[in-house]
C-alpha atoms as a PDB file:
ATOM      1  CA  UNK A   1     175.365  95.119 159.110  1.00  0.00           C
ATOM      2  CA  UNK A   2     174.318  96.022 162.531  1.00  0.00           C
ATOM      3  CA  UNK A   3     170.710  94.779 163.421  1.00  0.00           C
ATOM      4  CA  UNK A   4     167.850  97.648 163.507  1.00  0.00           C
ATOM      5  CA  UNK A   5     167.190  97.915 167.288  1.00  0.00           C
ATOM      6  CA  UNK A   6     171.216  98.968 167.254  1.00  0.00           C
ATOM      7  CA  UNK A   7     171.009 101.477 165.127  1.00  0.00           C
ATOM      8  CA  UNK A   8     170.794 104.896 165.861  1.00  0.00           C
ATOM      9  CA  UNK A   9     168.049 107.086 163.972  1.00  0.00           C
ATOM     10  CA  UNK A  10     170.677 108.992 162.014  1.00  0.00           C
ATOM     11  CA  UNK A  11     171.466 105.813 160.262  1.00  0.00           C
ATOM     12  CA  UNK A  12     168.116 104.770 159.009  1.00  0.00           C
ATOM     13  CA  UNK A  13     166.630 106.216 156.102  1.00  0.00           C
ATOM     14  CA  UNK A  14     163.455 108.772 156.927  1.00  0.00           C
ATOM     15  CA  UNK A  15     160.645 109.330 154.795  1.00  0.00           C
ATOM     16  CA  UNK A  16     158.791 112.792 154.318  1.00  0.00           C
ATOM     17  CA  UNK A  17     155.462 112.790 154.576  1.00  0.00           C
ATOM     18  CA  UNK A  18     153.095 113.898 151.391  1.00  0.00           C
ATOM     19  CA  UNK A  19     149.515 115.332 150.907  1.00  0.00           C
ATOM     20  CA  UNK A  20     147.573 111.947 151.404  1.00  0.00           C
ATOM     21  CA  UNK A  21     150.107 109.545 153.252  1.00  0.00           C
ATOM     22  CA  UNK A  22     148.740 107.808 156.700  1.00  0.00           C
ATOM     23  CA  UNK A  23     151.085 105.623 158.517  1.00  0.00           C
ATOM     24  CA  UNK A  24     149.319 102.061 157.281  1.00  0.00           C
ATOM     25  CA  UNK A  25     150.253 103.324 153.477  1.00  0.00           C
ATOM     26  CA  UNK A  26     153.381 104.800 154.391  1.00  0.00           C
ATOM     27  CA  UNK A  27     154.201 101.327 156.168  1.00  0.00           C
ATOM     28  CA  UNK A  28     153.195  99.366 153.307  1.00  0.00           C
ATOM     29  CA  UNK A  29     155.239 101.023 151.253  1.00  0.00           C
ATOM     30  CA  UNK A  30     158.535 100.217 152.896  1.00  0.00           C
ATOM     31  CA  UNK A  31     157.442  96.783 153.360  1.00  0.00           C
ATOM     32  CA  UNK A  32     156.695  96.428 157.339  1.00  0.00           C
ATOM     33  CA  UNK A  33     153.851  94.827 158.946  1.00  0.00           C
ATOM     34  CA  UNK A  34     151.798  96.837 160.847  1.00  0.00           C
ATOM     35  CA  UNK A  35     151.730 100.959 161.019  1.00  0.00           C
ATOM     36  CA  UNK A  36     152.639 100.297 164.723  1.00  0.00           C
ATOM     37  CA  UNK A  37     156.057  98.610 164.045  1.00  0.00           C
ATOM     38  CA  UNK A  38     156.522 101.934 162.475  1.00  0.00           C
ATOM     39  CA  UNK A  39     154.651 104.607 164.817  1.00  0.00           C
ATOM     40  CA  UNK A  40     155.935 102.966 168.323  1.00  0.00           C
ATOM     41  CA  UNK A  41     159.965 102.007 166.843  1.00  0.00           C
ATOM     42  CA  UNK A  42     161.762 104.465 169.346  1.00  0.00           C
ATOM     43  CA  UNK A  43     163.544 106.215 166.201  1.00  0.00           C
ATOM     44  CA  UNK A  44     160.183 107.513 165.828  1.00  0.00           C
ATOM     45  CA  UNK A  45     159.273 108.771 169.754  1.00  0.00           C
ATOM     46  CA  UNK A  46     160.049 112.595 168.714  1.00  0.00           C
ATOM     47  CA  UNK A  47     157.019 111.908 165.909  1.00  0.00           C
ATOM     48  CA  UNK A  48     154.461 110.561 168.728  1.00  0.00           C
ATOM     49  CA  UNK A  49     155.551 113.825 171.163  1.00  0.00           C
ATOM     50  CA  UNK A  50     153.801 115.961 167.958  1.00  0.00           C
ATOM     51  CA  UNK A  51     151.534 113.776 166.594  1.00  0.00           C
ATOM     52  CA  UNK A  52     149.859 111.888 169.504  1.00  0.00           C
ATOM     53  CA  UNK A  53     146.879 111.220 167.281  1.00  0.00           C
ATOM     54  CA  UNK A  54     148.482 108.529 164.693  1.00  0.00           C
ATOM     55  CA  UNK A  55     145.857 108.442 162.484  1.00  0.00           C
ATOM     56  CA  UNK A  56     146.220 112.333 161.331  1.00  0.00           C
ATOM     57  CA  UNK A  57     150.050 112.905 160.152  1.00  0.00           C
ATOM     58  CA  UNK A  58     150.860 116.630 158.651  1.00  0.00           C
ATOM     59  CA  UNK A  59     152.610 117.199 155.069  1.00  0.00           C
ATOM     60  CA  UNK A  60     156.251 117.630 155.909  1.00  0.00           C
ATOM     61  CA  UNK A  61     156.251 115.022 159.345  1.00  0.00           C
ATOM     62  CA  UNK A  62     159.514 113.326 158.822  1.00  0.00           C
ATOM     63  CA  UNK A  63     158.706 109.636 159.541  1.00  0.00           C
ATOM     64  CA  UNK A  64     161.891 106.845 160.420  1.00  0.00           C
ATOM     65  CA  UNK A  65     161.835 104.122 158.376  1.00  0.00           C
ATOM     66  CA  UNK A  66     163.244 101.243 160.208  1.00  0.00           C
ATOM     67  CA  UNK A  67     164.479  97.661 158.360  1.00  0.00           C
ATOM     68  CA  UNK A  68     161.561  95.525 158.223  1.00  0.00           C
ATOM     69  CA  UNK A  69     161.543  92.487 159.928  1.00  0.00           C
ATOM     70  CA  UNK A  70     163.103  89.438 157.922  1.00  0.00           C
ATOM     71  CA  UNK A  71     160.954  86.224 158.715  1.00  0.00           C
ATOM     72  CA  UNK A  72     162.824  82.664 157.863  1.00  0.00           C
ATOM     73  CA  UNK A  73     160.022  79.583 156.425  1.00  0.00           C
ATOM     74  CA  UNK A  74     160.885  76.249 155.553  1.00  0.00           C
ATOM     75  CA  UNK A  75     159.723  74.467 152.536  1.00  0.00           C
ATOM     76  CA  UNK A  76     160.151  71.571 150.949  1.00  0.00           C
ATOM     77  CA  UNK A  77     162.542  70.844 148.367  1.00  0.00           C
ATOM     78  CA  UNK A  78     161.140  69.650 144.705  1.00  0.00           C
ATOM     79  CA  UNK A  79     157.610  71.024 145.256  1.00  0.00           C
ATOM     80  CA  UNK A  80     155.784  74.268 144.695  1.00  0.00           C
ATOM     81  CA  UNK A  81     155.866  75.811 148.212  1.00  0.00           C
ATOM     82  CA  UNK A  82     152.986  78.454 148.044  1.00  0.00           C
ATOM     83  CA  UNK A  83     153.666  81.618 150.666  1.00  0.00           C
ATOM     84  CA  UNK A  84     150.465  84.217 151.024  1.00  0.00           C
ATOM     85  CA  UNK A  85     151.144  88.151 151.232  1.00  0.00           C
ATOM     86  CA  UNK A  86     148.399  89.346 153.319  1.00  0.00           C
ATOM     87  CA  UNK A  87     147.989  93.012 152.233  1.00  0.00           C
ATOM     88  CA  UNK A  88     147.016  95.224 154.799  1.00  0.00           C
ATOM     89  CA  UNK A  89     142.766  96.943 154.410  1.00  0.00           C
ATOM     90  CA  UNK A  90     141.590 100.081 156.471  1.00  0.00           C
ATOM     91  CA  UNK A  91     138.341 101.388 157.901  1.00  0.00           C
ATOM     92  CA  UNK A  92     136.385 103.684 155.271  1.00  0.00           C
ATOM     93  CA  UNK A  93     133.810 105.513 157.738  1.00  0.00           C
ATOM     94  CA  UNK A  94     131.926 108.203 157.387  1.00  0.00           C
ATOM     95  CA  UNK A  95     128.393 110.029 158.834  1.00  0.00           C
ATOM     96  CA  UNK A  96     125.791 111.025 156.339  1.00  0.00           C
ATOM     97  CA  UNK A  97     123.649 113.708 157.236  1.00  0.00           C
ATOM     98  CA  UNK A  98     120.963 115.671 155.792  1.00  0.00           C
ATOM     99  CA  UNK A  99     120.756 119.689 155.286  1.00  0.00           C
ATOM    100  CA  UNK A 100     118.584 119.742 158.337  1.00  0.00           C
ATOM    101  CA  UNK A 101     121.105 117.320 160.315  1.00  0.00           C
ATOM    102  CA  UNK A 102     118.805 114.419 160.300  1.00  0.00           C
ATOM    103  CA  UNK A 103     120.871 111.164 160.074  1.00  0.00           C
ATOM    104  CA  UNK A 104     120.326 109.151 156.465  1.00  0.00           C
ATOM    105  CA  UNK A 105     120.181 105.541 157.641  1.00  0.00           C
ATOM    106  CA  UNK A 106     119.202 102.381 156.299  1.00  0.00           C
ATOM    107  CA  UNK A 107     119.943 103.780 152.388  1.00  0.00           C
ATOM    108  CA  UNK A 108     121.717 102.321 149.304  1.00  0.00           C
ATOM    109  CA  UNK A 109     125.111 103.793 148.983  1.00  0.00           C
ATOM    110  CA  UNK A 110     127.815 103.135 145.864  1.00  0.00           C
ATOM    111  CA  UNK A 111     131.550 103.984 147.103  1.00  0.00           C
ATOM    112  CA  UNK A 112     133.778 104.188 143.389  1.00  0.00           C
ATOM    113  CA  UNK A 113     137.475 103.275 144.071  1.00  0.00           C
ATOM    114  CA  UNK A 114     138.516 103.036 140.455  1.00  0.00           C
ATOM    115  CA  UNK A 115     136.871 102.678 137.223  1.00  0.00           C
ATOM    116  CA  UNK A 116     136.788  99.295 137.527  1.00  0.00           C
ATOM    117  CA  UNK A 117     136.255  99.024 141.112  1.00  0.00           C
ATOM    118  CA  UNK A 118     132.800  99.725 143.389  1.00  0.00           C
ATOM    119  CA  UNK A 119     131.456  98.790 146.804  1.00  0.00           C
ATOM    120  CA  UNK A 120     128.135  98.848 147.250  1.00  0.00           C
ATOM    121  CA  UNK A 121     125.820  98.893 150.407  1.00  0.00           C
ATOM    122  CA  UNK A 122     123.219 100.441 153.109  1.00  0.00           C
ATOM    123  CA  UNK A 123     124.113 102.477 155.549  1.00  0.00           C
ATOM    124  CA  UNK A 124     123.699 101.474 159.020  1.00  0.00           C
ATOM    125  CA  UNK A 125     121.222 102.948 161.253  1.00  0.00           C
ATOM    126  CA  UNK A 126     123.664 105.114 162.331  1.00  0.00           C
ATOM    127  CA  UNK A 127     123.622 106.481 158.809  1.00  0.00           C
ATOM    128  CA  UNK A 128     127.504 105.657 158.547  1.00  0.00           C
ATOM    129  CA  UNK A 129     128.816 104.274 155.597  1.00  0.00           C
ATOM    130  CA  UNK A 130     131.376 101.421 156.996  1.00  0.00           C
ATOM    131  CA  UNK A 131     133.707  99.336 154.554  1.00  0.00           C
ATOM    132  CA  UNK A 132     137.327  98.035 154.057  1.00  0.00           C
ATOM    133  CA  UNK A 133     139.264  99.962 151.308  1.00  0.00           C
ATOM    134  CA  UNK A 134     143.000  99.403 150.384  1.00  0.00           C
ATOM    135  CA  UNK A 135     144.670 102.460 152.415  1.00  0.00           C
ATOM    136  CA  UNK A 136     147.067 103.289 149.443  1.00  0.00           C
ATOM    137  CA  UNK A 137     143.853 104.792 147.802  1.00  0.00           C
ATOM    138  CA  UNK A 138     144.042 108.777 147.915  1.00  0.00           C
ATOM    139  CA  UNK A 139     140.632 109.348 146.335  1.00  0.00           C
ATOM    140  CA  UNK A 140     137.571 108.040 146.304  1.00  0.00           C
ATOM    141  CA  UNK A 141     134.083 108.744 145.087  1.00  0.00           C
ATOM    142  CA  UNK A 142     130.491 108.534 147.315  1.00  0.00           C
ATOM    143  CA  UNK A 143     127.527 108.362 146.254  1.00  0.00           C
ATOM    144  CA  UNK A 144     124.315 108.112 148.615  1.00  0.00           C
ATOM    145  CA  UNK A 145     120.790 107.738 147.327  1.00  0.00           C
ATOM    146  CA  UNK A 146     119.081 109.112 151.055  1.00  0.00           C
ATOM    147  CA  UNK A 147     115.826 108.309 149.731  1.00  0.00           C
ATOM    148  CA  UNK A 148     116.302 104.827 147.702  1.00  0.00           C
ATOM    149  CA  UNK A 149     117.720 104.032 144.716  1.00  0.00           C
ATOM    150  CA  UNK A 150     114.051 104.472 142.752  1.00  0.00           C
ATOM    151  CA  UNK A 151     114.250 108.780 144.097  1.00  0.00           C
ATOM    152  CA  UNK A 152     116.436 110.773 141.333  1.00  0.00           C
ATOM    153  CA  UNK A 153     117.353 112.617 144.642  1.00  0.00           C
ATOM    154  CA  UNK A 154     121.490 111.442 144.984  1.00  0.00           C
ATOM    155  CA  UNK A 155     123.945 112.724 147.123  1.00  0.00           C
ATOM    156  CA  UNK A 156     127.926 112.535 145.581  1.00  0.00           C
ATOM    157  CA  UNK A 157     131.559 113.427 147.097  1.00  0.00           C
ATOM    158  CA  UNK A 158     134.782 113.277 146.081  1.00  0.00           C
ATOM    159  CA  UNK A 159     136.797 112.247 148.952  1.00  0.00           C
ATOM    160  CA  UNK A 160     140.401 112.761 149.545  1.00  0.00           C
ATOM    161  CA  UNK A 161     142.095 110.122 152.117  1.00  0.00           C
ATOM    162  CA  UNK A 162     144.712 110.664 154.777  1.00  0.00           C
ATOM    163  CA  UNK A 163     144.421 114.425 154.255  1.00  0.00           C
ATOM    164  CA  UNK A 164     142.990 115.563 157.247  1.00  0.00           C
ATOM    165  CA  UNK A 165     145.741 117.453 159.115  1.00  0.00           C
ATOM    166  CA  UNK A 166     146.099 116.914 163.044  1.00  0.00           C
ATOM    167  CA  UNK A 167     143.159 118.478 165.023  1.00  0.00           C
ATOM    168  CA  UNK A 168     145.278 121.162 166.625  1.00  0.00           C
ATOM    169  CA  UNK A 169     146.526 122.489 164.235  1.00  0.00           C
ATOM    170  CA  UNK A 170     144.830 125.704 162.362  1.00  0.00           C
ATOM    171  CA  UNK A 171     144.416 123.262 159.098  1.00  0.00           C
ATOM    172  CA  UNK A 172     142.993 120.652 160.932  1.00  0.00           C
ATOM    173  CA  UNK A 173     140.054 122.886 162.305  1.00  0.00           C
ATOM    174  CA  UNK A 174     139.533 124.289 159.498  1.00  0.00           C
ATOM    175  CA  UNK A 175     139.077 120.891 157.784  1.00  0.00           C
ATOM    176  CA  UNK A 176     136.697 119.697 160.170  1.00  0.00           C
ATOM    177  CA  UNK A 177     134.190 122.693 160.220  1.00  0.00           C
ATOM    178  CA  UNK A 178     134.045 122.154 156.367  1.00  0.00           C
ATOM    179  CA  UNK A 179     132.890 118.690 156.814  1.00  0.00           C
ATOM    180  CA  UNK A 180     130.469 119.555 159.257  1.00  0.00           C
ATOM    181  CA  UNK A 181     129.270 122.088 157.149  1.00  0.00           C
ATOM    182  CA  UNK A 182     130.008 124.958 159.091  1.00  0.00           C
ATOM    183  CA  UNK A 183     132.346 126.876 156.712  1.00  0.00           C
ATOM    184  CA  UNK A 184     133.203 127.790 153.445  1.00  0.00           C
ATOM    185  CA  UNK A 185     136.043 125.792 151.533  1.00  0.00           C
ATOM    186  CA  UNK A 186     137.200 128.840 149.878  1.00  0.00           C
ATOM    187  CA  UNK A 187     137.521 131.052 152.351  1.00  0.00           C
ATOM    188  CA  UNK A 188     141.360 132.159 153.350  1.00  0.00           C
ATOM    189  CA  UNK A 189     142.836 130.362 156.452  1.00  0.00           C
ATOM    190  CA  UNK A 190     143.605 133.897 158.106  1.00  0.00           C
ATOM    191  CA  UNK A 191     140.368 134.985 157.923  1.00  0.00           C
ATOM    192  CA  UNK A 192     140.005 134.826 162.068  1.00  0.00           C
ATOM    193  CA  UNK A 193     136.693 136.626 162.439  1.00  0.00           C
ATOM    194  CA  UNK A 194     135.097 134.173 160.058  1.00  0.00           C
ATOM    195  CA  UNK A 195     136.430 131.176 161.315  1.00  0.00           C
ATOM    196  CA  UNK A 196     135.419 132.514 165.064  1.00  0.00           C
ATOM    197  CA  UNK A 197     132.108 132.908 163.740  1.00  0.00           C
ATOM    198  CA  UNK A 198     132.241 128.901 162.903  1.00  0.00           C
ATOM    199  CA  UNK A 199     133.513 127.850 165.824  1.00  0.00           C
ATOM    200  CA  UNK A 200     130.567 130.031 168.128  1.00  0.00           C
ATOM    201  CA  UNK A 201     128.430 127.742 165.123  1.00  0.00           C
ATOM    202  CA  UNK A 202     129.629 124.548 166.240  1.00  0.00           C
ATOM    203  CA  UNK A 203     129.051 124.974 170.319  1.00  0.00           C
ATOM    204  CA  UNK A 204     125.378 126.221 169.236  1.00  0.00           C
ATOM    205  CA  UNK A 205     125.120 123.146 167.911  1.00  0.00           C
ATOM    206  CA  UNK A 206     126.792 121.103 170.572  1.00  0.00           C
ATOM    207  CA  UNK A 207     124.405 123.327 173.276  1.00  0.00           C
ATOM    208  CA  UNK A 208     121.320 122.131 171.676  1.00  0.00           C
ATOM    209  CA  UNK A 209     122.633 118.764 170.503  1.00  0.00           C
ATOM    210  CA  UNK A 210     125.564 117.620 172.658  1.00  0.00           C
ATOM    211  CA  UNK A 211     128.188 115.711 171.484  1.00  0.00           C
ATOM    212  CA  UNK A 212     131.465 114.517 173.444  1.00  0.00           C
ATOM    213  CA  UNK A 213     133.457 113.935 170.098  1.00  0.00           C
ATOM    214  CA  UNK A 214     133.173 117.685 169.215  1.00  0.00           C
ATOM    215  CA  UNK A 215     134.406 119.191 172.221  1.00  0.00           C
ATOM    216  CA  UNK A 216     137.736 119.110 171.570  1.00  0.00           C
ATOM    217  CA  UNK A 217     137.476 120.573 168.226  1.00  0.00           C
ATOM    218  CA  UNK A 218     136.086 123.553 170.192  1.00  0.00           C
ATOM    219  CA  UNK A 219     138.648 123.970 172.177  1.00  0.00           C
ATOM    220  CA  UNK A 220     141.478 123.690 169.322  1.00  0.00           C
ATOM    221  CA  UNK A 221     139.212 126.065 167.506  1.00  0.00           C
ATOM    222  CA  UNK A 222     139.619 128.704 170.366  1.00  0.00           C
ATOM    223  CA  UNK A 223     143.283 128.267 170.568  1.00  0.00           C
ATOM    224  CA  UNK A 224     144.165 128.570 166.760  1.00  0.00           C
ATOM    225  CA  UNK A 225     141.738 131.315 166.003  1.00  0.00           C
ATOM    226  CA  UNK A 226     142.166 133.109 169.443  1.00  0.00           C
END
């Protein structure tokens, strides 16, 4: 068997990438370390030319899968010999806002992984909520009490993971604007004048309120809806 770095990327196996897959799961599930031995192998250069942003991959990517790494241990010989698989955790972060835009920080928030499964916290002052989650997770649920857990006032999502498309794509914009509340879920991806409409929303918003993070969504928005 020739070793990986000989191989040419015709003769490793790819992987397709589904609704929900980032590179850390993706990586995981072929057993390899890190997302980057994956992302920065040279089998996979044509896959950083389109997606220069690693952490937002596109249904259909075609990722290379190369041979993960073997590692050689010693142990010693009539005695249990314990090895510990370190499984990889990502960043669950997110903004909470109210109606009026007015950050919701320093309140009790309850994140649901599974039915048997909850984090629990504050958010920060920033009003993000900040945790590790197991990045195989597609789904999630949040829940955010913005006035305390005594008000009956709750706020709830149902979060999807890893399924935010790239940024400059039409997909991607779209996806954004919805979670910045400046569109409608339902309304058809072709429907230009409405999604022009958000966009001129959005650098209202940045005019009054700048923010450096959302100018190149305005500029992607101008180019896909153009």
């Amino acid at each position: 068997m020739k070793p990986d770095n000989m191989k040419s990327s015709n003769e490793m196996k790819t992987y397709t990438v589904q609704p929900g897959d980032c590179l850390i799961s993706i990586a995981h599930q072929h057993g390899l370390s890190s997302w980057q031995a994956l992302y920065e192998h040279q089998a996979n250069a044509s896959l950083r030319a389109k997606r220069p942003d690693p952490s937002r991959l596109m249904p259909g990517d075609v990722v290379v899968i190369p041979e993960p790494r073997q590692k050689t241990e010693g142990v010693v010989v009539d005695r249990n010999n314990a090895f510990v698989l370190r499984r990889p955790s990502v960043w669950f972060v997110v903004v909470i806002q109210n109606d009026d835009g007015s950050i919701v920080s320093n309140q009790p928030y309850e994140l649901t992984l599974a039915l048997d499964k909850k984090i629990t916290g504050m958010t920060n002052v920033q009003g993000e909520v900040k945790c590790l989650i197991d990045p195989v997770l597609a789904e999630v649920t949040l829940t955010v009490w913005p006035e305390g857990h005594l008000s009956q006032k709750k706020m709830c999502w149902r979060v999807q993971l890893g399924n935010l498309p790239p940024e400059d794509t039409s997909e991607g914009v779209l996806s954004e604007l919805n979670n910045l509340n400046l569109r409608s879920g339902g309304v058809a991806v072709d429907d230009r004048q409405f999604h022009q409409a958000s966009a001129r929303r959005l650098q209202k918003t940045l005019d009054n309120a700048p923010d450096d993070s959302l100018v190149g969504l305005i500029s992607h928005a101008e180019q896909v809806f153009a």
